[in-house]
C-alpha atoms as a PDB file:
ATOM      1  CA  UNK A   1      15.600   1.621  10.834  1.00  0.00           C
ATOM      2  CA  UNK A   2      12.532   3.236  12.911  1.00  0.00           C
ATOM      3  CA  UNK A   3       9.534   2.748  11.689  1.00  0.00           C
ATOM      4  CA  UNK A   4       6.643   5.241  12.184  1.00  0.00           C
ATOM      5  CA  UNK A   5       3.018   4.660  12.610  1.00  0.00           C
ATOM      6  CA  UNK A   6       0.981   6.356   9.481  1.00  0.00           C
ATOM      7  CA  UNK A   7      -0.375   9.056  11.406  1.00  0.00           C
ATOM      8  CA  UNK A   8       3.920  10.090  12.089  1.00  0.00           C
ATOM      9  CA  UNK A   9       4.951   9.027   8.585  1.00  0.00           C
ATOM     10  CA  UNK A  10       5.078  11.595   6.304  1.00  0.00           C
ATOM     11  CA  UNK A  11       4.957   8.908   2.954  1.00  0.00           C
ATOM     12  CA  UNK A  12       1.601   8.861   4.050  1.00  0.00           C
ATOM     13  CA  UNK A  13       0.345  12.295   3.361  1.00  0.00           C
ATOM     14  CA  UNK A  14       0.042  13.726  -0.019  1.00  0.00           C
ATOM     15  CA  UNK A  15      -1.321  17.071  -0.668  1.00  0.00           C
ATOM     16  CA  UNK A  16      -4.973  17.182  -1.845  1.00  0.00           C
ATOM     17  CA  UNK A  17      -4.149  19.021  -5.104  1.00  0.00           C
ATOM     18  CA  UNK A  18      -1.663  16.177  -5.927  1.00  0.00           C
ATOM     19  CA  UNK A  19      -4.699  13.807  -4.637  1.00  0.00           C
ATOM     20  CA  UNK A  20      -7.072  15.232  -7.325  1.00  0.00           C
ATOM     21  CA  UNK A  21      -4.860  15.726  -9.837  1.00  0.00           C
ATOM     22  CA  UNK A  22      -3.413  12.725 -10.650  1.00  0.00           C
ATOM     23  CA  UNK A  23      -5.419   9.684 -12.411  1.00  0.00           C
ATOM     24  CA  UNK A  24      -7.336   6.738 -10.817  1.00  0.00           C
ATOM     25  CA  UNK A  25      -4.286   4.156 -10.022  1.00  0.00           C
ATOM     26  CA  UNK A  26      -1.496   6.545 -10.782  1.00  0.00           C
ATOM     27  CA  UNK A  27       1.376   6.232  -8.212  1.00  0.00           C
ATOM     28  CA  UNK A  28       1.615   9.607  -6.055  1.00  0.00           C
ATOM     29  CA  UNK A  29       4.993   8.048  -4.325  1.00  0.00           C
ATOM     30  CA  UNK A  30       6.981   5.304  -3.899  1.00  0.00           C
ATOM     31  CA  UNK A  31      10.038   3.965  -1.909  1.00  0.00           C
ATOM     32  CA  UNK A  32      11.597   0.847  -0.870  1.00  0.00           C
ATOM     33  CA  UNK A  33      10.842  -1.021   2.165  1.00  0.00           C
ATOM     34  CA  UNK A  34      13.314  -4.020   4.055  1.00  0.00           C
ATOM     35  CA  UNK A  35      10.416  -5.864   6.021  1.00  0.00           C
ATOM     36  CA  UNK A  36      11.709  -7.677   8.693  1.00  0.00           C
ATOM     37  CA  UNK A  37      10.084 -10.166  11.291  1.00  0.00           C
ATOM     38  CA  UNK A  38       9.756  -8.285  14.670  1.00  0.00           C
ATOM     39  CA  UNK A  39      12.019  -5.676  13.011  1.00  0.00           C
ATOM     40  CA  UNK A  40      15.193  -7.741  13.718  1.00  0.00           C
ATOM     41  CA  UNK A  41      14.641 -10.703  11.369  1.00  0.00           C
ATOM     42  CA  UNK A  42      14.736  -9.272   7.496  1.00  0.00           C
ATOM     43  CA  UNK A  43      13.080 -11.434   4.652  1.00  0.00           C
ATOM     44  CA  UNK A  44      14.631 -12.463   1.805  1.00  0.00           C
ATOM     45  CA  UNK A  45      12.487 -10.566  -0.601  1.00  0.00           C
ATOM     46  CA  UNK A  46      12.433  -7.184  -2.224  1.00  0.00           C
ATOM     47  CA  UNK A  47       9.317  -4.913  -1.076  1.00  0.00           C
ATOM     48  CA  UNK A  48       7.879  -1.453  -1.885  1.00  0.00           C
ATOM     49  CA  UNK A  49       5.183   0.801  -0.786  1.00  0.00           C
ATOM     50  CA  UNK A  50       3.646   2.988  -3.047  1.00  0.00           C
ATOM     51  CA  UNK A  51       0.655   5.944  -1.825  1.00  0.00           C
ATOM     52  CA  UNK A  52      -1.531   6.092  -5.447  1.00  0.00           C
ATOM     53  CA  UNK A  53      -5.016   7.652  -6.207  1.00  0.00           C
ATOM     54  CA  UNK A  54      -8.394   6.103  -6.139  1.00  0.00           C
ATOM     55  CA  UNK A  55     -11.659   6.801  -5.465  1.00  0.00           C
ATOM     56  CA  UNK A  56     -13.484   6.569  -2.168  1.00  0.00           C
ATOM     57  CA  UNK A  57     -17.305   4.473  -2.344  1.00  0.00           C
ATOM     58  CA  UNK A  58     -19.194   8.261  -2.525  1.00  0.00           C
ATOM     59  CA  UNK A  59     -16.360   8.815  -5.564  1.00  0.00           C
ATOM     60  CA  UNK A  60     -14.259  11.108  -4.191  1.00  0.00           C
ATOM     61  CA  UNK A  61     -10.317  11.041  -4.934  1.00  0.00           C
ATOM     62  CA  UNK A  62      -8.513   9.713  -2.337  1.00  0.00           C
ATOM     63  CA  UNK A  63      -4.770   8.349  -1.670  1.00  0.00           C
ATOM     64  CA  UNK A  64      -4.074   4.927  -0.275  1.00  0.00           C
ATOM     65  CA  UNK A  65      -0.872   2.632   0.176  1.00  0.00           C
ATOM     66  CA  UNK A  66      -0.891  -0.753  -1.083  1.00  0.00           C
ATOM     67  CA  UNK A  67       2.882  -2.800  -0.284  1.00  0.00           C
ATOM     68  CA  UNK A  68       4.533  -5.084  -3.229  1.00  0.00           C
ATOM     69  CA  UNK A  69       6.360  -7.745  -2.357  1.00  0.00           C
ATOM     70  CA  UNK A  70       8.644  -9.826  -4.640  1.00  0.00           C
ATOM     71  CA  UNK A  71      10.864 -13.112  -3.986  1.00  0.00           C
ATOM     72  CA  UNK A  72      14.502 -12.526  -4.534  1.00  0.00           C
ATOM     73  CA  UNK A  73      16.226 -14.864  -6.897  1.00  0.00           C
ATOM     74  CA  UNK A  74      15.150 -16.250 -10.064  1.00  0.00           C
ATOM     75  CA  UNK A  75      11.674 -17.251 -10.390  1.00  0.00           C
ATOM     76  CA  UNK A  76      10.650 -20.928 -10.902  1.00  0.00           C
ATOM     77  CA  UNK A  77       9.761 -22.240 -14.272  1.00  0.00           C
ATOM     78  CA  UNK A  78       6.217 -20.323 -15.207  1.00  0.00           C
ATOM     79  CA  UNK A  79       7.129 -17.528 -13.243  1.00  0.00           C
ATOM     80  CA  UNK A  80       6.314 -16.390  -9.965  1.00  0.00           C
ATOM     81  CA  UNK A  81       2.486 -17.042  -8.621  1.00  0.00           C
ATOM     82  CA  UNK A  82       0.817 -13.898  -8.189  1.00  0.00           C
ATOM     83  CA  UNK A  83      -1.043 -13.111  -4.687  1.00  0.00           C
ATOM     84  CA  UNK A  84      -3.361 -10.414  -3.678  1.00  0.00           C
ATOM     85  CA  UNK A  85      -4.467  -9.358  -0.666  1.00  0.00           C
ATOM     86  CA  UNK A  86      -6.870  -6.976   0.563  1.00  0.00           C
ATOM     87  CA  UNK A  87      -7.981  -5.787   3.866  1.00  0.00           C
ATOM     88  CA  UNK A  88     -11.623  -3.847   4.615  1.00  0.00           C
ATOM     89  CA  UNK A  89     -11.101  -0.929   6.404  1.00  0.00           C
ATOM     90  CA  UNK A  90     -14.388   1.303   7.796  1.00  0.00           C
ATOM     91  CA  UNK A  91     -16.967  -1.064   6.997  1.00  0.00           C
ATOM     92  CA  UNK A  92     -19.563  -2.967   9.626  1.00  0.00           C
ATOM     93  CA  UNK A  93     -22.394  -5.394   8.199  1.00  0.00           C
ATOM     94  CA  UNK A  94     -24.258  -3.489  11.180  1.00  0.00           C
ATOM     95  CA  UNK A  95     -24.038  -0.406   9.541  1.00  0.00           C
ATOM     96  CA  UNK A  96     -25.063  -1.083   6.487  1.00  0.00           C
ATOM     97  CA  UNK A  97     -21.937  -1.583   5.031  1.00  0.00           C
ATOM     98  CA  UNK A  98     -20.194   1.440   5.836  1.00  0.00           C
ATOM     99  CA  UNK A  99     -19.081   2.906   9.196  1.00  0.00           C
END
């Protein structure tokens, strides 16, 4: 499978009417994703993307993409652990917090 930068993909884009109109966290789009390492190698997990709405720092809508990622199999006693990770994107302590 080829996979496209953002700026090529078109999961990425979502029209700005579909932007404003949906609710803070609701899922614009979703699809399933096989991860693989160097693109050869695939994981043994299950993984989505999904482009929802939220709200940029000056509160306008906006549309992001956040990627789920689940073990395959049957999860241990207590269930799986739960990780999240995010990464900062346009901001510079130099700046005063935002580039």
């Amino acid at each position: 499978m080829l996979v496209l930068p953002p700026r090529l993909d078109p999961f990425y884009k979502a029209p700005a009417h579909v932007i404003a109109s949906t609710e803070p966290g609701g899922i614009i789009k979703a699809r399933q994703i096989t991860p693989a390492l160097l693109s050869v190698t695939p994981f043994n997990i299950d993984a989505w993307q999904v482009l929802f709405r939220t709200n940029d720092s000056h509160g306008n809508a906006v549309a992001t993409v956040t990627t789920l990622i689940k073990p395959r199999g049957t999860a241990p006693e207590g269930g799986f652990k739960l990780l999240s990770y995010q990464v900062v994107a346009g901001w510079s302590p130099a700046g005063g917090g935002h580039e």
